[in-house]
N, C-alpha and C. Protein backbone atom coordinates (compact mmCIF):
# COMPACT_ATOMS: atom_id res chain seq x y z
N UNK A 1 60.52 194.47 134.14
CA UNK A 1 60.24 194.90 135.50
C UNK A 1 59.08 195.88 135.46
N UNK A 2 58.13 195.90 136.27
CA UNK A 2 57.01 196.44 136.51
C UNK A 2 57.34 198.04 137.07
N UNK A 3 56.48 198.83 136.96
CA UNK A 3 56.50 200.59 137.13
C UNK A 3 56.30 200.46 138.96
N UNK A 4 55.70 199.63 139.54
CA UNK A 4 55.54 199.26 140.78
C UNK A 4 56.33 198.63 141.06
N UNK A 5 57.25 197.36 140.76
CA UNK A 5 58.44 197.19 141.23
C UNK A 5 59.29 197.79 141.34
N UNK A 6 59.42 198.72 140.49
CA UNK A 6 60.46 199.33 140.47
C UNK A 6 60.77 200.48 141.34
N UNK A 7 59.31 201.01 141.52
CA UNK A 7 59.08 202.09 142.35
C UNK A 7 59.51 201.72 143.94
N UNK A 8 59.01 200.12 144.07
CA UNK A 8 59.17 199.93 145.53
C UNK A 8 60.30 199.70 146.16
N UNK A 9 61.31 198.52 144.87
CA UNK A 9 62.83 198.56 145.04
C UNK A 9 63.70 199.44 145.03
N UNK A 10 63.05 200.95 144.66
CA UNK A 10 63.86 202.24 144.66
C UNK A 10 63.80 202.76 145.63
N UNK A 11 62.30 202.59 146.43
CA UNK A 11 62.15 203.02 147.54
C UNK A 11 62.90 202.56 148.90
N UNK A 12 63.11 201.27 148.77
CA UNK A 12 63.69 200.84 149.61
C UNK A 12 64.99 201.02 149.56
N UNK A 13 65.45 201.08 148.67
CA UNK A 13 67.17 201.12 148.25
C UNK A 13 67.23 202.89 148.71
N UNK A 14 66.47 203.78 149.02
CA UNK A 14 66.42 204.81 148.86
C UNK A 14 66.39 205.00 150.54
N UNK A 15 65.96 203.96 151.19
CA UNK A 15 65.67 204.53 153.07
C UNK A 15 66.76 203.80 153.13
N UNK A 16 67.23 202.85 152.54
CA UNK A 16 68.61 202.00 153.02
C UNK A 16 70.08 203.27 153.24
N UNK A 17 69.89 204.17 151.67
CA UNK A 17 71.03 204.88 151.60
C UNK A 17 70.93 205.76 152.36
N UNK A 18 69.60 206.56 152.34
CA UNK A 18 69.45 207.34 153.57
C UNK A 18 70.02 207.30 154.95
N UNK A 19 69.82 206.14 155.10
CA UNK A 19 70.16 205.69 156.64
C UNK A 19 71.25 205.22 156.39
N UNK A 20 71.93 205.06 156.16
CA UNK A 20 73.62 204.24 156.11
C UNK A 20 74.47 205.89 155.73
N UNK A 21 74.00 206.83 154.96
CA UNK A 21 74.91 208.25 155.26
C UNK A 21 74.45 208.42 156.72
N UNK A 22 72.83 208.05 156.87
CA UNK A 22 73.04 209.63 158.41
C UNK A 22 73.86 208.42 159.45
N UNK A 23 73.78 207.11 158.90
CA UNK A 23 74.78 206.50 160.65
C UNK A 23 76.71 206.83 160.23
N UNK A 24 76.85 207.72 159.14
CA UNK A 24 78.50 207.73 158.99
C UNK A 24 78.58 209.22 159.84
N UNK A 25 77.24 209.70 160.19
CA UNK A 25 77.44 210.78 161.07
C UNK A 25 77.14 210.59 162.49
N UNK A 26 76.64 209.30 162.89
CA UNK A 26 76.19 208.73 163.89
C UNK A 26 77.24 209.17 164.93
N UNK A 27 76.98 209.82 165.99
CA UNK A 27 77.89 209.31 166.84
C UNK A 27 78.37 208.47 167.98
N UNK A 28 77.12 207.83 168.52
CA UNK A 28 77.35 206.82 169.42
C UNK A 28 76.29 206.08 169.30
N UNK A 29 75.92 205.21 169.99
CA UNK A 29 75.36 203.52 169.57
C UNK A 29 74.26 203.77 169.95
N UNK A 30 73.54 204.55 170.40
CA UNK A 30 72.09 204.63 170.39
C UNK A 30 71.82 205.56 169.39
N UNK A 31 72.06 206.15 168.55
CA UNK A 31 72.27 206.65 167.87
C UNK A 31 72.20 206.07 166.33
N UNK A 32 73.17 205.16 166.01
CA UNK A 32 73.25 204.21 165.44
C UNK A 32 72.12 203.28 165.39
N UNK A 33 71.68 202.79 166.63
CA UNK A 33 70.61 201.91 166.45
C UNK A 33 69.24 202.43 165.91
N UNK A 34 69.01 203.87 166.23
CA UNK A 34 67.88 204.42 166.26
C UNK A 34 67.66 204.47 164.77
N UNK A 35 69.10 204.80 164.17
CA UNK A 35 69.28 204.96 162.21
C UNK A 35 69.27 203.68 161.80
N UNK A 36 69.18 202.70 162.48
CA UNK A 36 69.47 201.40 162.04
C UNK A 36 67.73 200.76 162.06
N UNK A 37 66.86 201.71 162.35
CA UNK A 37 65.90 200.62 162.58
C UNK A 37 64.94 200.45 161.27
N UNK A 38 64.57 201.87 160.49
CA UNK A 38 63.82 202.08 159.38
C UNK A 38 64.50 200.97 158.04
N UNK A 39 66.15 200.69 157.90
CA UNK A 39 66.61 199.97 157.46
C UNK A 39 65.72 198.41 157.32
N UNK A 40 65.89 198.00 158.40
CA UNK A 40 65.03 196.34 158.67
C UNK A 40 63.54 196.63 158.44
N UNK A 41 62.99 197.56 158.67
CA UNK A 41 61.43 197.57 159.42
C UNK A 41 60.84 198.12 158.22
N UNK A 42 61.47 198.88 157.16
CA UNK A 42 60.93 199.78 156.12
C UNK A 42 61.97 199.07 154.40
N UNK A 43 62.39 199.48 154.65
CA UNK A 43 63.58 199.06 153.75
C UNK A 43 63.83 197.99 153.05
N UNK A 44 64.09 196.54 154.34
CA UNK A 44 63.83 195.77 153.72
C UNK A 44 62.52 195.01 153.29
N UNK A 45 61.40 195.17 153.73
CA UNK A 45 60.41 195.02 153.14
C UNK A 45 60.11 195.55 151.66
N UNK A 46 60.81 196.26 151.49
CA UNK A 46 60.23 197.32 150.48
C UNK A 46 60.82 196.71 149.11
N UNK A 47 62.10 196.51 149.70
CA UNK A 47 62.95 195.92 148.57
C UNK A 47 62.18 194.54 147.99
N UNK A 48 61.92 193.35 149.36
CA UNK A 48 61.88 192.19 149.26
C UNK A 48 60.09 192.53 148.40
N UNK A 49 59.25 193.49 148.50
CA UNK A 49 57.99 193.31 147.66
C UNK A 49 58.60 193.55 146.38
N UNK A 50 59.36 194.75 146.42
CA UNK A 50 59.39 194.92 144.59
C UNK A 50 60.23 193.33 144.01
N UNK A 51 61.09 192.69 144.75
CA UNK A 51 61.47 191.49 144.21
C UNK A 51 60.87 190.18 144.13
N UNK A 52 59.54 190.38 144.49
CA UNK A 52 58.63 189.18 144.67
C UNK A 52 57.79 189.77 143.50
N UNK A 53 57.64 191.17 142.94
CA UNK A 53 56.62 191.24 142.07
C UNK A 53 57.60 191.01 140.74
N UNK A 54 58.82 191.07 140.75
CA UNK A 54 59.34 191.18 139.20
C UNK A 54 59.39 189.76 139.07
N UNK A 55 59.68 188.51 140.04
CA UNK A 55 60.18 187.18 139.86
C UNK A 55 58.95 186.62 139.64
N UNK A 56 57.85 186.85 140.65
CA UNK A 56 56.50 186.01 140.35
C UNK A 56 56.49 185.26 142.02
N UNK A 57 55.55 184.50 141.62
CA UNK A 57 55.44 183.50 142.88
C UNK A 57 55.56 182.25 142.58
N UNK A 58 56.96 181.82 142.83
CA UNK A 58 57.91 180.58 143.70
C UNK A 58 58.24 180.44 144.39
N UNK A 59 59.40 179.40 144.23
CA UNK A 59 59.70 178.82 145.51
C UNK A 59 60.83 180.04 145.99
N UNK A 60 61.52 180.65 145.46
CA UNK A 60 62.66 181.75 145.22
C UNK A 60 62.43 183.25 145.88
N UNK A 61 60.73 183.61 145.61
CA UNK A 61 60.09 184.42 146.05
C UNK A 61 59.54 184.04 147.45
N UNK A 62 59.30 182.78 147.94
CA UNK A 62 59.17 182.47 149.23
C UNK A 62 60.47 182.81 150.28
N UNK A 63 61.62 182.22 149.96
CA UNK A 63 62.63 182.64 150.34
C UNK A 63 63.03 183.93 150.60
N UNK A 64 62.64 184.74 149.15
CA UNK A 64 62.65 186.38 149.58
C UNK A 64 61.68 186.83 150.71
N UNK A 65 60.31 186.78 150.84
CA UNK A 65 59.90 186.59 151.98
C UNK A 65 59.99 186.56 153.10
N UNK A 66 60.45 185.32 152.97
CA UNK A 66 61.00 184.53 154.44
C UNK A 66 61.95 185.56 155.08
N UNK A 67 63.20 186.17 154.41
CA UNK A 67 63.98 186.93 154.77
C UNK A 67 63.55 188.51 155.19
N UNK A 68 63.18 188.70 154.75
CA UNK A 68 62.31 190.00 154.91
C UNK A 68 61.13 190.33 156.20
N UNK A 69 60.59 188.92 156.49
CA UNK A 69 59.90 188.51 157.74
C UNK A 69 60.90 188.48 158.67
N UNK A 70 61.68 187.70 157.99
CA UNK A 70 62.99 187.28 159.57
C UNK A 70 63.39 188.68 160.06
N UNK A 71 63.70 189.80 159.36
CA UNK A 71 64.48 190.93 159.57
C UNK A 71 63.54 192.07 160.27
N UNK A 72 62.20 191.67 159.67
CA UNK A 72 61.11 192.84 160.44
C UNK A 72 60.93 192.54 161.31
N UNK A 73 60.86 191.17 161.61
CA UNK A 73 60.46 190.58 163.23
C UNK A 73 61.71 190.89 164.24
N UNK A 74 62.86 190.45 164.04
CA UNK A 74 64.15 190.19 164.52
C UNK A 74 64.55 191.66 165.09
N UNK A 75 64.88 192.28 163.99
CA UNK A 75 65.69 193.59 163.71
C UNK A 75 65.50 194.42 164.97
N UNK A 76 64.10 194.93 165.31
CA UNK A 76 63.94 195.59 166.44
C UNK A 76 64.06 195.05 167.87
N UNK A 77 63.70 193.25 167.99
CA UNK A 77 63.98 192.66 169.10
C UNK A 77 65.52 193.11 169.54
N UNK A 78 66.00 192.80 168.44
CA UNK A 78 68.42 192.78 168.77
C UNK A 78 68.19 194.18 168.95
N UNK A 79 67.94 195.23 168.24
CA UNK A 79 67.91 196.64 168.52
C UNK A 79 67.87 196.78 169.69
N UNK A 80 66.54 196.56 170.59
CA UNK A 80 66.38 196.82 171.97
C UNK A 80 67.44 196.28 172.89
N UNK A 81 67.31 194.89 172.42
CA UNK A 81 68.58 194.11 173.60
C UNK A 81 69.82 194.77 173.61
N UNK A 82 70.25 195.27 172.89
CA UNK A 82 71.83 196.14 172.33
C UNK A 82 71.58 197.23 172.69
N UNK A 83 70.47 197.85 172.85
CA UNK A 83 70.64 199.28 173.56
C UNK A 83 70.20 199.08 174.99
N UNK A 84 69.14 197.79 175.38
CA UNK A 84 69.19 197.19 176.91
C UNK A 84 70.79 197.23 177.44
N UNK A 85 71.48 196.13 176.89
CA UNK A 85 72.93 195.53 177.02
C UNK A 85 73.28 196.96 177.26
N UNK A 86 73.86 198.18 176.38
CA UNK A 86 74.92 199.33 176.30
C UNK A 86 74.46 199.69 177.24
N UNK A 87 73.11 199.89 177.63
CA UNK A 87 72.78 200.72 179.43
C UNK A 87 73.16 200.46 180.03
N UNK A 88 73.25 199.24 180.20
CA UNK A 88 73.22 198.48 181.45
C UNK A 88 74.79 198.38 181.98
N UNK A 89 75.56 198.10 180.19
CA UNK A 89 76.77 198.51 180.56
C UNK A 89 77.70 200.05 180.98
N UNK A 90 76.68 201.11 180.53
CA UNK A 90 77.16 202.37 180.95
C UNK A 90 76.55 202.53 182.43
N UNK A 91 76.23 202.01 183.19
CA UNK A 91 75.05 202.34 184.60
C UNK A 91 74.16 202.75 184.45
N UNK A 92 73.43 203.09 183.25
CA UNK A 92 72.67 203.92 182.92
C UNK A 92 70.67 203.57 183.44
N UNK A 93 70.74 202.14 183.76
CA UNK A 93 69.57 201.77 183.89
C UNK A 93 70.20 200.75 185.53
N UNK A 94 69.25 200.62 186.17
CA UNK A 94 68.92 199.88 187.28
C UNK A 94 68.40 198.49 187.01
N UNK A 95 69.35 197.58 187.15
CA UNK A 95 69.41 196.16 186.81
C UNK A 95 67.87 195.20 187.61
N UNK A 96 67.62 195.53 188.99
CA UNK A 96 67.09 195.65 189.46
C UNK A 96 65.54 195.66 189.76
N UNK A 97 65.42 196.55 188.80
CA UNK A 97 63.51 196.85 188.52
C UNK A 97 63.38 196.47 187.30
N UNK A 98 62.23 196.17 187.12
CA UNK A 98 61.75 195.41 186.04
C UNK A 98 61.69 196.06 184.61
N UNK A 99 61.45 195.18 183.41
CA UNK A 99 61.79 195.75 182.38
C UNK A 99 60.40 196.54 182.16
């Protein structure tokens, strides 16, 4: 394993743990989501480069990729909708006017 893989898979494994203690202090769901986002957007990228540099480039490393795209793209779309959704279910926003 490479001094740069390793560095980057630590790094990431490192905003993952970060963020998974501060959401056991989380206390409500926006809250949660807000600790939940560096996870997908930072994290797993970070992981999925250092595992594309130790394997090489295949078909295996495409896949890692792939997943890592899916989660940076995705992650913050569901984020928003789930804290859209919880407003909307607390009254908190006006259904009404536009997004």
């Amino acid at each position: 394993m490479t001094v740069l893989a390793q560095v980057l898979v630590f790094a990431g494994v490192a905003v993952v743990l970060l963020a998974s203690a501060a959401l056991v202090r989380a206390r409500d769901l926006f809250t949660r989501l807000h600790l939940l986002s560096p996870v997908t957007t930072l994290g797993a990228p970070l992981i999925a480069a250092g595992l594309v540099l130790v394997n090489g480039v295949h078909l295996g490393s495409g896949a890692i990729v792939a997943t890592a795209v899916l989660l940076l793209v995705t992650g913050p779309v569901i984020q928003s909708a789930t804290a859209r959704l919880e407003a909307a279910r607390r009254e908190e926003i006006d259904e009404d006017l536009p997004s």
